[in-house]
PDB file of N, CA and C in Angstrom:
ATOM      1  N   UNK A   1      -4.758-135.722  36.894  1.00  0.00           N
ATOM      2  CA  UNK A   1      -5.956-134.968  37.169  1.00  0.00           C
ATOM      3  C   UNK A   1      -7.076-135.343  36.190  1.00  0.00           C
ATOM      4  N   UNK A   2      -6.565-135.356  34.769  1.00  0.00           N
ATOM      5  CA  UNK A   2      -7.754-136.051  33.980  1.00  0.00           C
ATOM      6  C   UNK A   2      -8.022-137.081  34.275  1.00  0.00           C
ATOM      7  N   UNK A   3      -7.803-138.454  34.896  1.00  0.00           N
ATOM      8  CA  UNK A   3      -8.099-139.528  35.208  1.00  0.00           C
ATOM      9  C   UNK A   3      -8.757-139.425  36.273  1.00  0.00           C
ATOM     10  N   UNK A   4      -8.763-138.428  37.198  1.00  0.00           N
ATOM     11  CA  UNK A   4     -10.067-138.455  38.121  1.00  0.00           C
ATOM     12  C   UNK A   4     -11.417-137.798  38.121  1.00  0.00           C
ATOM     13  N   UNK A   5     -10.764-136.668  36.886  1.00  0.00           N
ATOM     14  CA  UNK A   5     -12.288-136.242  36.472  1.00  0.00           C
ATOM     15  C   UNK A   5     -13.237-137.219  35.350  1.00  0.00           C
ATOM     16  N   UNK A   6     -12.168-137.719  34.633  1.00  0.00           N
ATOM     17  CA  UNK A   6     -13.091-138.936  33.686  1.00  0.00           C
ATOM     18  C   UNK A   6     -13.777-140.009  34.524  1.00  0.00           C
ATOM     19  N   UNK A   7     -12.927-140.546  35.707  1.00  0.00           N
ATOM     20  CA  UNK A   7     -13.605-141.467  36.777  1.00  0.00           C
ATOM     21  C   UNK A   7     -14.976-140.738  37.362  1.00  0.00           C
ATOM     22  N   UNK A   8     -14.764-139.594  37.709  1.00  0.00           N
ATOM     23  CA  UNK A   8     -16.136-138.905  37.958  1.00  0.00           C
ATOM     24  C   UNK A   8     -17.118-139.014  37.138  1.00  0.00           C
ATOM     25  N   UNK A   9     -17.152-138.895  35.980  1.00  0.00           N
ATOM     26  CA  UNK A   9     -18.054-138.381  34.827  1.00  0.00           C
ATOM     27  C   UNK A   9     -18.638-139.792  34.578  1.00  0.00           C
ATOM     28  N   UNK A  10     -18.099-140.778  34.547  1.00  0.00           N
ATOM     29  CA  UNK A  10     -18.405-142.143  34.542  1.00  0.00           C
ATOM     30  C   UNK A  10     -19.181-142.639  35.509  1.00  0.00           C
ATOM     31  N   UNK A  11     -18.859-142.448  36.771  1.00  0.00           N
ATOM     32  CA  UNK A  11     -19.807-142.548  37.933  1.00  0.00           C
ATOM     33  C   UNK A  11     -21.234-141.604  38.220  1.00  0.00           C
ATOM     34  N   UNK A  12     -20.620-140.528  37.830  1.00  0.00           N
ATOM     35  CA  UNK A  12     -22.048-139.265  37.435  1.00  0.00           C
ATOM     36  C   UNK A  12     -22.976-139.773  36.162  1.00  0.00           C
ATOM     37  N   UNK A  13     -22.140-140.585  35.214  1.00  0.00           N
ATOM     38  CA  UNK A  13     -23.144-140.819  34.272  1.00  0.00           C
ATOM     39  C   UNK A  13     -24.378-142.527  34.412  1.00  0.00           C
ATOM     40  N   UNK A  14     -23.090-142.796  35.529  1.00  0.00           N
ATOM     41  CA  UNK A  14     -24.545-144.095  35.916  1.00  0.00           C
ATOM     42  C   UNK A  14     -24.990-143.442  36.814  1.00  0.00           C
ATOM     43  N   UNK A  15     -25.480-142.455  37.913  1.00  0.00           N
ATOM     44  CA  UNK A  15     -25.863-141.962  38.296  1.00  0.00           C
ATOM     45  C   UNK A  15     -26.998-141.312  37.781  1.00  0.00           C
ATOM     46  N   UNK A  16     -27.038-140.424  36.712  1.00  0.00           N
ATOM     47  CA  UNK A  16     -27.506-139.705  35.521  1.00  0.00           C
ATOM     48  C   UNK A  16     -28.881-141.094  35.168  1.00  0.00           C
ATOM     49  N   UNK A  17     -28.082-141.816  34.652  1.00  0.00           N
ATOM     50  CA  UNK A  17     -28.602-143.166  33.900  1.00  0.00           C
ATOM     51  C   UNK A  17     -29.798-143.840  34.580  1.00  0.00           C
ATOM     52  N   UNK A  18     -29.409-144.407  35.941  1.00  0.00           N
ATOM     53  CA  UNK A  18     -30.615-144.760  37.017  1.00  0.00           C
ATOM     54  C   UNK A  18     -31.429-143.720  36.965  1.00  0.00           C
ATOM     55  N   UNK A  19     -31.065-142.410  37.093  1.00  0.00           N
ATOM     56  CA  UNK A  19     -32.384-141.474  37.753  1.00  0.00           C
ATOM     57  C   UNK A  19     -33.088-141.173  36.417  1.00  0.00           C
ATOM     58  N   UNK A  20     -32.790-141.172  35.268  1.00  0.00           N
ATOM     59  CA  UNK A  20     -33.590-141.002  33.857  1.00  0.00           C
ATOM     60  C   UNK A  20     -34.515-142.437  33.810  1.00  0.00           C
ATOM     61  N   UNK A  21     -33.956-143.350  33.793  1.00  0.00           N
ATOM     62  CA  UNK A  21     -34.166-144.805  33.685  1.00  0.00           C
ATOM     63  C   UNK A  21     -35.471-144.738  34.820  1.00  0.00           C
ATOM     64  N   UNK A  22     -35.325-144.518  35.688  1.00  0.00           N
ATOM     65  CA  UNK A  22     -36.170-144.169  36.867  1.00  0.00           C
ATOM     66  C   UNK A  22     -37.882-143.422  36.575  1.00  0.00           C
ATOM     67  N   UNK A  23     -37.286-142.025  36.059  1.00  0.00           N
ATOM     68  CA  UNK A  23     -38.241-141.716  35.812  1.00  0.00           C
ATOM     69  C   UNK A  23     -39.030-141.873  35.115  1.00  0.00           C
ATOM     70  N   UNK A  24     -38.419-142.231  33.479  1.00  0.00           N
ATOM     71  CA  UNK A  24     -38.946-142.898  32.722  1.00  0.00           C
ATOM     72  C   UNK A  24     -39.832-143.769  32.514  1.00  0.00           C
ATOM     73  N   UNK A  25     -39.779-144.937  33.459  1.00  0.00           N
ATOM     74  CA  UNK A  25     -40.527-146.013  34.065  1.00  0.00           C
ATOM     75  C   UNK A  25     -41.680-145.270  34.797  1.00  0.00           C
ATOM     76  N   UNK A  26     -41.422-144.320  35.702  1.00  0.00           N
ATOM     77  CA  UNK A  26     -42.812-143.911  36.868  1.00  0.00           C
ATOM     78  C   UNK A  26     -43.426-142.811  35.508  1.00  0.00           C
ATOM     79  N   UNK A  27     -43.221-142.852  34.693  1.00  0.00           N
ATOM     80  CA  UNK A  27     -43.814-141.607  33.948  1.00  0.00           C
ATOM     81  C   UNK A  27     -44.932-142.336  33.551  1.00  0.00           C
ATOM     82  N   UNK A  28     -45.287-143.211  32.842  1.00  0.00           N
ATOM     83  CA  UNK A  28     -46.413-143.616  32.652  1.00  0.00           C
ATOM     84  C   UNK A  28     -46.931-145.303  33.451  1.00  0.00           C
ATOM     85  N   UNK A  29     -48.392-145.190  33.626  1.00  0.00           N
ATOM     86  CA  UNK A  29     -48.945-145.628  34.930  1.00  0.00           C
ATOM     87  C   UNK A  29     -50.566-146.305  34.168  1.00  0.00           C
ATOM     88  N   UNK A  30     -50.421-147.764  34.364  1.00  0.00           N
ATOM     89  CA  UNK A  30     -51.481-148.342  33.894  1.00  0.00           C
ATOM     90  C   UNK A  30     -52.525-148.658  34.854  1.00  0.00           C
ATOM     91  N   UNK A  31     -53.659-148.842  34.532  1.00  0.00           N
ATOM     92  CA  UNK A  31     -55.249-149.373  35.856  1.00  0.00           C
ATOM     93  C   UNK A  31     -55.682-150.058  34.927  1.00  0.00           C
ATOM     94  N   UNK A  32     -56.152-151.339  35.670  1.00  0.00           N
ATOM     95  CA  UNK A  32     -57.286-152.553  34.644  1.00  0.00           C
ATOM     96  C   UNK A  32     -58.631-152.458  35.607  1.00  0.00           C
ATOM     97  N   UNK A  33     -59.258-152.443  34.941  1.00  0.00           N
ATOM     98  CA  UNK A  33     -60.494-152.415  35.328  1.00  0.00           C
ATOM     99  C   UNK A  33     -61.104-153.634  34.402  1.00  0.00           C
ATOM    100  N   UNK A  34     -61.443-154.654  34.965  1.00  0.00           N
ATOM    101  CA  UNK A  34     -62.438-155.809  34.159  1.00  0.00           C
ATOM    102  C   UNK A  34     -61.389-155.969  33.109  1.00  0.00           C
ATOM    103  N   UNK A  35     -61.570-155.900  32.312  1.00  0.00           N
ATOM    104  CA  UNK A  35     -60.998-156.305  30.585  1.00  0.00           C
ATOM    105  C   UNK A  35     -60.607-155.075  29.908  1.00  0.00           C
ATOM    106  N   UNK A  36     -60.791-153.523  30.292  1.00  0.00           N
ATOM    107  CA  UNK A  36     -60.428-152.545  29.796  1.00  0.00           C
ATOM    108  C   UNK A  36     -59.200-152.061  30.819  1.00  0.00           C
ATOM    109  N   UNK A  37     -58.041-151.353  30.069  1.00  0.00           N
ATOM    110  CA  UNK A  37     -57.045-151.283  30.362  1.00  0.00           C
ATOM    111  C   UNK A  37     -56.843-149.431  30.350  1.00  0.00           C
ATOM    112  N   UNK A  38     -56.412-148.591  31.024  1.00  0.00           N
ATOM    113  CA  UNK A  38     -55.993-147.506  30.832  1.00  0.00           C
ATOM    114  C   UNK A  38     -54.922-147.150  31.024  1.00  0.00           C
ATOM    115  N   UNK A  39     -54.000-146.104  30.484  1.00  0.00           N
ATOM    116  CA  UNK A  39     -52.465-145.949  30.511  1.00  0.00           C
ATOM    117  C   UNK A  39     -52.665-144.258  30.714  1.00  0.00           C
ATOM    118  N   UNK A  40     -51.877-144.315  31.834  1.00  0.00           N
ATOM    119  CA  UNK A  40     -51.470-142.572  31.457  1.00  0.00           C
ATOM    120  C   UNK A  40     -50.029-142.043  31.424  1.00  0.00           C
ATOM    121  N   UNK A  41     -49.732-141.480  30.728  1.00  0.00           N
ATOM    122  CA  UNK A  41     -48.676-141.008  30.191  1.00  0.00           C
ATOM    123  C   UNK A  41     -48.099-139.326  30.653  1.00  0.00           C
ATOM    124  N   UNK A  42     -47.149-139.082  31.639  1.00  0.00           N
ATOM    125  CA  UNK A  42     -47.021-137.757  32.137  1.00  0.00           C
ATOM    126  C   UNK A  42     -45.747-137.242  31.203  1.00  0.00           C
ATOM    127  N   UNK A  43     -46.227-136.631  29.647  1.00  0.00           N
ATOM    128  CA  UNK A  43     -45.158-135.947  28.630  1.00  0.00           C
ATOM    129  C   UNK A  43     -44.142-135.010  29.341  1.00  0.00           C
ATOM    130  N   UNK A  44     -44.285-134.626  30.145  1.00  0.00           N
ATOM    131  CA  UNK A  44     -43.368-133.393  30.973  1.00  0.00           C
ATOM    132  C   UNK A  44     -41.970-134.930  31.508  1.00  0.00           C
ATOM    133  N   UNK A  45     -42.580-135.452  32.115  1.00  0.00           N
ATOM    134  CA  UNK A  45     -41.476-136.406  32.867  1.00  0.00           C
ATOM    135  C   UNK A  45     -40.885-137.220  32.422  1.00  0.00           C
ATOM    136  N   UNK A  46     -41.731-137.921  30.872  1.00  0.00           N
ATOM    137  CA  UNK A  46     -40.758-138.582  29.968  1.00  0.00           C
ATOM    138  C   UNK A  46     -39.659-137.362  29.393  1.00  0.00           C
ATOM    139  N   UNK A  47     -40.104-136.185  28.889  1.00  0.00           N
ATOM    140  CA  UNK A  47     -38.953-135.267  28.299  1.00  0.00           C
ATOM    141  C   UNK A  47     -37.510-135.311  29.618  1.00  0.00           C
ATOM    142  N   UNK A  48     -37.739-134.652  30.796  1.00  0.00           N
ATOM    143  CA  UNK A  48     -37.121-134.497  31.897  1.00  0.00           C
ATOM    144  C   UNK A  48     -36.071-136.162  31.690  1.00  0.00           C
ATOM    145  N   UNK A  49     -36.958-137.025  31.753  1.00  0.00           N
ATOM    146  CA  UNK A  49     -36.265-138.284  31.755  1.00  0.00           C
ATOM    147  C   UNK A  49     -35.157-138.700  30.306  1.00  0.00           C
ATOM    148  N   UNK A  50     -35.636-138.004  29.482  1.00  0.00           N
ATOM    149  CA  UNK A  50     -34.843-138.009  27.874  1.00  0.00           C
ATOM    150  C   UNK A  50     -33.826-137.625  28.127  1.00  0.00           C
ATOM    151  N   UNK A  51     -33.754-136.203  28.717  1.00  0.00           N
ATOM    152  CA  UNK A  51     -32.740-135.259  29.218  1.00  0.00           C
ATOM    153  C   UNK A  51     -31.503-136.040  29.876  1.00  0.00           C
ATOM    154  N   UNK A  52     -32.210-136.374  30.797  1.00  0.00           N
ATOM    155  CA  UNK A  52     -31.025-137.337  31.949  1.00  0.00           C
ATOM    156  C   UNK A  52     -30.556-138.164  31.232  1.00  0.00           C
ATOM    157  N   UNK A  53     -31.030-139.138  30.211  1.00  0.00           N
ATOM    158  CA  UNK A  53     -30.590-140.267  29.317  1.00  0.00           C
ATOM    159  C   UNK A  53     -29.336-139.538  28.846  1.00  0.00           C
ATOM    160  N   UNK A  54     -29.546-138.609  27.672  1.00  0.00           N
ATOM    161  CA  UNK A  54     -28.949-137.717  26.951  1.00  0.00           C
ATOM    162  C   UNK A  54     -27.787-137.299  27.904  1.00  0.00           C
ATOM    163  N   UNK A  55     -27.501-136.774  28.942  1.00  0.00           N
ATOM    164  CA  UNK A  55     -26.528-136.208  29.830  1.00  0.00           C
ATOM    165  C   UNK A  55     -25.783-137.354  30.484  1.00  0.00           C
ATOM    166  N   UNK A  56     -26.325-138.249  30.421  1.00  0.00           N
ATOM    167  CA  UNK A  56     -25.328-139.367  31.159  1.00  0.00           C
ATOM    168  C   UNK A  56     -24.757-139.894  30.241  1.00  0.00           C
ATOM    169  N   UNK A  57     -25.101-140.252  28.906  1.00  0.00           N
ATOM    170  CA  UNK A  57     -24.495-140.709  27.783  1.00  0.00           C
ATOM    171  C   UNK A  57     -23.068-139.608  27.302  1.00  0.00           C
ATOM    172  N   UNK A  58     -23.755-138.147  27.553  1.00  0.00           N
ATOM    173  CA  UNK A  58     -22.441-137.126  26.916  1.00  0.00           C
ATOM    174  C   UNK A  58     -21.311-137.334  28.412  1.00  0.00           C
ATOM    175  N   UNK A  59     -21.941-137.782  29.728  1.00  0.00           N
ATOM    176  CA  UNK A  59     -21.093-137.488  30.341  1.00  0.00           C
ATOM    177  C   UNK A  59     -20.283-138.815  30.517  1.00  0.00           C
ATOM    178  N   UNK A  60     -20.823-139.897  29.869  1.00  0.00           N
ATOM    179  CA  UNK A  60     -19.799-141.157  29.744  1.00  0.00           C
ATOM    180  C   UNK A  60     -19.000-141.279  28.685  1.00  0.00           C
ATOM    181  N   UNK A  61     -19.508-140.592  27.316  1.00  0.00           N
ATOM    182  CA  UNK A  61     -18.439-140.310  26.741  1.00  0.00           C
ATOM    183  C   UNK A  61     -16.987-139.573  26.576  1.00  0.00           C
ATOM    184  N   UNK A  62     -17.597-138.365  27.644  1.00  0.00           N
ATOM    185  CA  UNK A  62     -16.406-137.680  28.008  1.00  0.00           C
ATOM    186  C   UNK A  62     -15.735-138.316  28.849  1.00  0.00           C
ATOM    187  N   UNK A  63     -15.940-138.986  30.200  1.00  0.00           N
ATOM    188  CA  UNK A  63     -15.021-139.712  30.467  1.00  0.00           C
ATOM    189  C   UNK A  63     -14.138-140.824  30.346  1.00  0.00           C
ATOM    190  N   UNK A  64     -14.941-141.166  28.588  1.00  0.00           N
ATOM    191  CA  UNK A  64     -14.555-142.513  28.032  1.00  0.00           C
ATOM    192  C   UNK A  64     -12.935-141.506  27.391  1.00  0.00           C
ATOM    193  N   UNK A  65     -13.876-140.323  26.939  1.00  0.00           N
ATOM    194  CA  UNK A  65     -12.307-140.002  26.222  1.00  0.00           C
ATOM    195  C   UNK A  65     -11.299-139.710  27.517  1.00  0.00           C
ATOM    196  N   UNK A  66     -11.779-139.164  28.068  1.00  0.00           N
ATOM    197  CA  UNK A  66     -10.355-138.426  29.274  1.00  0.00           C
ATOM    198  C   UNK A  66      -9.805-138.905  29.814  1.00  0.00           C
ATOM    199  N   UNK A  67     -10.406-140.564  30.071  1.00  0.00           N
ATOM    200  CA  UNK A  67      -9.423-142.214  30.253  1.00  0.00           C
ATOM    201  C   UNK A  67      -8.829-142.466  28.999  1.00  0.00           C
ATOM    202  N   UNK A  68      -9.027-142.104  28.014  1.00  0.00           N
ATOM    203  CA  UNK A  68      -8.212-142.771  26.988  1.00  0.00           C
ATOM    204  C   UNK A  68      -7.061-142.322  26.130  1.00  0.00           C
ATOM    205  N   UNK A  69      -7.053-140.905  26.635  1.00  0.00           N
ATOM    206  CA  UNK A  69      -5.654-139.555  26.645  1.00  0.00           C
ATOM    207  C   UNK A  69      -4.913-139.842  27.506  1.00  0.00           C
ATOM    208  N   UNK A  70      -3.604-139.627  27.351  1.00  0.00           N
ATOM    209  CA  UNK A  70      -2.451-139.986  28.070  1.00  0.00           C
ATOM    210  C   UNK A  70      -1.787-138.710  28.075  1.00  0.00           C
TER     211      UNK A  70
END
């Protein structure tokens, strides 16, 4: 039974991983105009996106351990 919930948590955590990774990227958004460049930066969606980083990492570690208990 632990070997299929660690297989889960592993698959939930690349799961986790893309959609942080994801947002992360659409969170901030550049326009060139001529030679001047503008960036905008949406702080709410990088945090949201930290989050997901953070949760896929605890949830690959847990399934790193619960594969590695016998």
């Amino acid at each position: 039974m632990k070997k299929y919930i660690g297989i889960l948590l592993i698959v939930g955590s690349i799961g986790l991983g893309y959609v942080g990774g994801t947002k992360f990227t659409e969170s901030r958004k550049s326009i060139g105009i001529l030679d001047a460049k503008i960036t905008i930066k949406d702080e709410s969606s990088q945090t949201n996106a930290i989050v997901f980083i953070g949760l896929a990492v605890v949830a690959l570690a847990g399934g790193v351990v619960l594969l590695r208990n016998k």
